[in-house]
Protein backbone atom coordinates (compact mmCIF):
# COMPACT_ATOMS: atom_id res chain seq x y z
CA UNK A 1 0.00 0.00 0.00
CA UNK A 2 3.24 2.30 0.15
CA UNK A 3 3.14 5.12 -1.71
CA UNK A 4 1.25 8.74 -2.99
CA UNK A 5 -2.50 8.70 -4.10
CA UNK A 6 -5.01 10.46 -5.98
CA UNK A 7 -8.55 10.38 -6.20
CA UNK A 8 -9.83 11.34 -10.08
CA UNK A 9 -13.22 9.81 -10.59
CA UNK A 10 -14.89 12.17 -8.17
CA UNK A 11 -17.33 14.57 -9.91
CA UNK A 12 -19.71 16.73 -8.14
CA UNK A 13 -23.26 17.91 -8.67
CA UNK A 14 -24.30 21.46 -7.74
CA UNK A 15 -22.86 24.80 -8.62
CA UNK A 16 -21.33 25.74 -5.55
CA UNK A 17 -19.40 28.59 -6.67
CA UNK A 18 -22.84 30.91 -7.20
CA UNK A 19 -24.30 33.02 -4.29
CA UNK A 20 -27.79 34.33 -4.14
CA UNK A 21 -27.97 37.60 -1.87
CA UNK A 22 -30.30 37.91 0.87
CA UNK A 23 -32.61 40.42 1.23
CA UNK A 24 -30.35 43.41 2.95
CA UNK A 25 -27.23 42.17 0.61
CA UNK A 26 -26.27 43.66 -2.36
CA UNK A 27 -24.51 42.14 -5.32
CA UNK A 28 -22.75 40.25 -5.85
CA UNK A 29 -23.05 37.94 -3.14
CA UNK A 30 -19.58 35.83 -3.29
CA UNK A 31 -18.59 32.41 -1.55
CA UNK A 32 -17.42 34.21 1.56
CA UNK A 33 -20.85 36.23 1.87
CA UNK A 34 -23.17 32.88 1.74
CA UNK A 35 -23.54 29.18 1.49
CA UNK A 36 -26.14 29.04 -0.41
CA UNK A 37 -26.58 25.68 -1.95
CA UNK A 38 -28.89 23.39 -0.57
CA UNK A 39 -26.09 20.48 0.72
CA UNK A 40 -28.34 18.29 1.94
CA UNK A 41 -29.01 17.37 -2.08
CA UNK A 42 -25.50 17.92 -2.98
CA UNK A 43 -23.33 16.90 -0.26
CA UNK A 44 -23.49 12.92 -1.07
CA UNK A 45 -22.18 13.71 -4.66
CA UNK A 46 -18.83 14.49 -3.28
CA UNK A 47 -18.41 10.71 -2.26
CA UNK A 48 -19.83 9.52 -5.67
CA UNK A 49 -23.27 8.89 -4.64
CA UNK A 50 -26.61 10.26 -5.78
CA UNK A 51 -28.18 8.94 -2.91
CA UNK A 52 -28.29 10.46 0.93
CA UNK A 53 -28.12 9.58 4.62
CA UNK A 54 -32.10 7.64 5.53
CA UNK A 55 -32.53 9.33 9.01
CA UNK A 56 -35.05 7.57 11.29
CA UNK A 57 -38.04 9.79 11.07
CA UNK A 58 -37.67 11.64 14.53
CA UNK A 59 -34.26 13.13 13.18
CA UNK A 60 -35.72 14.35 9.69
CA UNK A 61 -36.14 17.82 11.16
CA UNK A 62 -32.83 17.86 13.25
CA UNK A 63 -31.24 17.54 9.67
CA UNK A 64 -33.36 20.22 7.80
CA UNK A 65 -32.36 22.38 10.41
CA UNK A 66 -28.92 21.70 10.57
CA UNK A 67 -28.25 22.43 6.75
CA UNK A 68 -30.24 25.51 6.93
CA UNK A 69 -27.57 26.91 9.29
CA UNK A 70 -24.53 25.59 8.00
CA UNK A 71 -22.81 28.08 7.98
CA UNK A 72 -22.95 28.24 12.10
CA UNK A 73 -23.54 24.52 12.61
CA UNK A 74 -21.01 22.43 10.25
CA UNK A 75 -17.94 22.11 12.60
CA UNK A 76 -15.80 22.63 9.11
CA UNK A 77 -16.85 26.44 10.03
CA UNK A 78 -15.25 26.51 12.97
CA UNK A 79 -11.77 24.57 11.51
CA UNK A 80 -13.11 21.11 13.08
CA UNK A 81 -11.31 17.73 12.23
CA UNK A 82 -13.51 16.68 9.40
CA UNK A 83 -12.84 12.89 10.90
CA UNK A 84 -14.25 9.98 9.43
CA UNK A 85 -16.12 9.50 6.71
CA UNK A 86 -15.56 13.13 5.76
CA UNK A 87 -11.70 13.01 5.21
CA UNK A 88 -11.94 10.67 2.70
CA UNK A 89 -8.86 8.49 1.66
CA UNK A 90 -5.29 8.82 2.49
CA UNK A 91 -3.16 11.04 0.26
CA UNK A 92 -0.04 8.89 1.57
CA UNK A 93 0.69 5.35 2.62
CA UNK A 94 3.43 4.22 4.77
CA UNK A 95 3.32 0.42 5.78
CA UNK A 96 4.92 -1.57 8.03
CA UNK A 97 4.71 -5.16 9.16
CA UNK A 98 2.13 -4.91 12.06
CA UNK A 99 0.71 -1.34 11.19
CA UNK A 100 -0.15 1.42 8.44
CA UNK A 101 -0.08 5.20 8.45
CA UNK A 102 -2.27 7.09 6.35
CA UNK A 103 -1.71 10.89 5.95
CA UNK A 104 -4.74 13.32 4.55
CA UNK A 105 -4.35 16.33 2.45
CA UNK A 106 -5.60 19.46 2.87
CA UNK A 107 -9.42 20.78 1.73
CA UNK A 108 -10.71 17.05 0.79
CA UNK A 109 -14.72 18.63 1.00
CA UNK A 110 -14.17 21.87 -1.24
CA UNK A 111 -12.00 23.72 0.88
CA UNK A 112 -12.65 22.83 4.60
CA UNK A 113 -10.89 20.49 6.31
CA UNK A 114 -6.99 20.18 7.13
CA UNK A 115 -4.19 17.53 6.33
CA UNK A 116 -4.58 14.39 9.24
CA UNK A 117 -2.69 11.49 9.99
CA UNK A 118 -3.55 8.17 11.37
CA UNK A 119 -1.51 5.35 12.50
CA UNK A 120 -3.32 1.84 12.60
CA UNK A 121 -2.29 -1.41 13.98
CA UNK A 122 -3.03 -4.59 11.23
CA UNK A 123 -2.18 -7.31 13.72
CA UNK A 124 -5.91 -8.54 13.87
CA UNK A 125 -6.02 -7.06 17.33
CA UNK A 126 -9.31 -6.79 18.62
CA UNK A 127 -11.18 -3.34 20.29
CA UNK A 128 -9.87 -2.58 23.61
CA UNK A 129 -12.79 -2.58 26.19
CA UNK A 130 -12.72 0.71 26.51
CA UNK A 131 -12.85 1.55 22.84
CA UNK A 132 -16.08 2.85 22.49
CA UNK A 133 -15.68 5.63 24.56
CA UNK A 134 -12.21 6.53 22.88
CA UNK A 135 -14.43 9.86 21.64
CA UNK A 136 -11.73 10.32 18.85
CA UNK A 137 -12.35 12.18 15.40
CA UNK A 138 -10.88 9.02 13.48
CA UNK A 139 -12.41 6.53 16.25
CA UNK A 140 -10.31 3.78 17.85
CA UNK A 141 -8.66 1.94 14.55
CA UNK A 142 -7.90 -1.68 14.46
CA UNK A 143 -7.25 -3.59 11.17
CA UNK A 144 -6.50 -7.57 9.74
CA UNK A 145 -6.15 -8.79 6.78
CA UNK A 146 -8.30 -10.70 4.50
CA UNK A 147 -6.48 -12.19 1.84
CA UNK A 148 -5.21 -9.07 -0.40
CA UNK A 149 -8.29 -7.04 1.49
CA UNK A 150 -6.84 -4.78 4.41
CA UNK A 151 -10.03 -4.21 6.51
CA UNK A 152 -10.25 -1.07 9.06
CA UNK A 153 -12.71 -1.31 12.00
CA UNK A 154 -13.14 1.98 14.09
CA UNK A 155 -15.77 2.48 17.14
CA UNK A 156 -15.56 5.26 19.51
CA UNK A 157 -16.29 8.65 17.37
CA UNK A 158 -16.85 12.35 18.73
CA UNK A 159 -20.47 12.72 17.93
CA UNK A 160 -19.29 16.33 16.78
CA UNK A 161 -18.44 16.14 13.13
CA UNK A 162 -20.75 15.36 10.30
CA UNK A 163 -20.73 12.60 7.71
CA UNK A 164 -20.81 15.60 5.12
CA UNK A 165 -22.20 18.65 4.62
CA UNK A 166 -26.15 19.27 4.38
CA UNK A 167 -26.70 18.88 8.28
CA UNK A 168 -25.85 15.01 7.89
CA UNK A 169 -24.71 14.32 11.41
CA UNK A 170 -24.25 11.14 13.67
CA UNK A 171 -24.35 9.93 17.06
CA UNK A 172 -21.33 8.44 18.99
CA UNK A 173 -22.10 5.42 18.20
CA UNK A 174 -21.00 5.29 14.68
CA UNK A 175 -19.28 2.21 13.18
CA UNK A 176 -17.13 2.61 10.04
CA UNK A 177 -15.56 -0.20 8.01
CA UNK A 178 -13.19 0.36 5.47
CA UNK A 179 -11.94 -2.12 2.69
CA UNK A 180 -8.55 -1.57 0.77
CA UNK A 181 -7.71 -3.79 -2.14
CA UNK A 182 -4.83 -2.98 -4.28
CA UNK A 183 -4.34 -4.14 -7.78
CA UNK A 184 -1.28 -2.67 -9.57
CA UNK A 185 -0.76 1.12 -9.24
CA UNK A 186 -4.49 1.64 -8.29
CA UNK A 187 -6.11 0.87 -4.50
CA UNK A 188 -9.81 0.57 -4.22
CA UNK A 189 -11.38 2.00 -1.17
CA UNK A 190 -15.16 1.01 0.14
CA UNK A 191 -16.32 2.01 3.39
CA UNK A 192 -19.81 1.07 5.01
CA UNK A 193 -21.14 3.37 8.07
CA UNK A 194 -23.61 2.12 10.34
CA UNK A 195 -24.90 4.62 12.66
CA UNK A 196 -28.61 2.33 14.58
CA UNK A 197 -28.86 5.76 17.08
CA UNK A 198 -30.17 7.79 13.88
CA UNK A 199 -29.84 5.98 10.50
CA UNK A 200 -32.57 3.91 9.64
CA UNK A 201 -30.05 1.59 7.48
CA UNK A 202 -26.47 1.39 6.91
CA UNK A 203 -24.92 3.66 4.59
CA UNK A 204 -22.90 1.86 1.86
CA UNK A 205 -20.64 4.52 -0.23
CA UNK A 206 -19.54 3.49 -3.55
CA UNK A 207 -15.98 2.22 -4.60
CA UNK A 208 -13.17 4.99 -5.12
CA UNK A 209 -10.23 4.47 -6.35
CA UNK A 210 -7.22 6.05 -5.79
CA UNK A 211 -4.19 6.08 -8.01
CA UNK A 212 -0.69 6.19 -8.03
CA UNK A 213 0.16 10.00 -7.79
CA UNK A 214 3.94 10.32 -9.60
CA UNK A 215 3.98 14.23 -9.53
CA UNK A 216 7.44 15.48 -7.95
CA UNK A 217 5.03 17.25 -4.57
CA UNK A 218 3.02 14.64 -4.72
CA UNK A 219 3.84 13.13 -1.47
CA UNK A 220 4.36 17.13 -0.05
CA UNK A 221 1.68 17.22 2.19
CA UNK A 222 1.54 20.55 4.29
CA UNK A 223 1.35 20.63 8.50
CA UNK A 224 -2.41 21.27 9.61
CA UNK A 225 -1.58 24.97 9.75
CA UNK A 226 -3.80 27.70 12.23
CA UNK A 227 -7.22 28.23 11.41
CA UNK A 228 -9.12 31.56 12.82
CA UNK A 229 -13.29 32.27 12.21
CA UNK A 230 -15.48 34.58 13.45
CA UNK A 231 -18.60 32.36 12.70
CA UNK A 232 -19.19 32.52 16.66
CA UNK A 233 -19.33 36.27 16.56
CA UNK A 234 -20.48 37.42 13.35
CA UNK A 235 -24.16 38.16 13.23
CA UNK A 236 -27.00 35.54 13.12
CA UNK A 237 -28.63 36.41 9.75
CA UNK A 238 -24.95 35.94 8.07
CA UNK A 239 -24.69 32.74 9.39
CA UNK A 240 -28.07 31.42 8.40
CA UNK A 241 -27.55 29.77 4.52
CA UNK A 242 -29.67 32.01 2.55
């Protein structure tokens, strides 16, 4: 799995570079004045899928309301770890015998988010008892092998972040599995989330696959950095997604 990747089958649906104004706004009304699209739709497009979280009907609101104040609500405002599933794949790949470190690159959901790392045992190790209350970003990690299949197990989540962007949150007891299959200079990457708090069924994303990045800064990838917002402060009817 050694080595720098790239994710190129990705296409999005929305045009998230357009603003409308609100009503004391005056054109024209750029990406730092509004979000306006509606991300609940669009959001699911930037893992490959047309299709969306299916809340249990209690939470249905809880998500409407969410997106509508993304701006103030989506922890990416604020300069949040993004976490799991949100981060996407790796960028880079070290492995070793008995573990595997991934490191993420910088704005994987259209600008928000900073570069991670995770370091993952692949002994076949099982949870520690205390896992589930780990209340990481990433979860508590543990991964085996099955066959040329390394398979990622990881409990114990901050209920914080989001799955993505359109209000789609998720309770601490998410469960994410992750699949990595390499053939030749190409790895593909499934992961399955099942969330039985607030999802009414699992939530299977499609395949990605990543490729073998050869460019010369390919494997260049950049410390988190500092992050400062105003979101907390700025007034409540800039903050509301017009």
């Amino acid at each position: 799995m050694t080595g720098n990747w790239a994710e190129f089958n990705i296409g999005w649906i929305g045009n998230y570079g357009s603003r409308r104004c609100g009503p004391t706004q005056e054109k024209p009304c750029t990406r730092a004045t509004n979000q306006t699209e509606d991300f609940e739709l669009y959001s699911p497009s930037r893992f490959g899928m047309l299709g969306r979280p299916l809340y249990k009907p209690e939470y249905w609101d809880k998500v409407q309301q969410l997106d509508m104040w993304t701006n103030k609500e989506d922890p990416v405002m604020t300069c949040q770890p993004l976490g799991l599933p949100r981060q996407g794949p790796p960028r880079r790949i070290f492995q070793t015998e008995n573990d595997i470190v991934f490191l993420y690159g910088q704005f994987p959901d259209a600008g928000g988010g900073y570069p991670e790392f995770r370091v993952v045992p692949t002994d076949a190790r099982q949870h520690g008892p205390d896992a589930s209350y780990a209340n990481t970003y990433f979860g508590d990690t543990v991964g085996r092998w099955e066959g040329d299949t390394l398979v990622l197990d990881s409990i114990g989540f901050v209920d914080t972040t989001w799955i993505g962007r359109g209000g789609y949150f998720h309770s601490g007891e998410m469960h994410i599995v992750e699949k990595f299959r390499r053939e030749g200079d190409a790895i593909f990457y499934d992961l399955t989330l099942e969330d039985p708090e607030v999802l009414a069924e699992p939530l299977v994303f499609p395949t990605r696959i990543l490729r073998r990045n050869m460019g010369a800064n390919a494997g260049l990838i950049p410390e988190r950095g500092n992050c400062e917002t105003t979101f907390e402060t700025d007034a409540a009817a800039l903050q509301i997604r017009h």
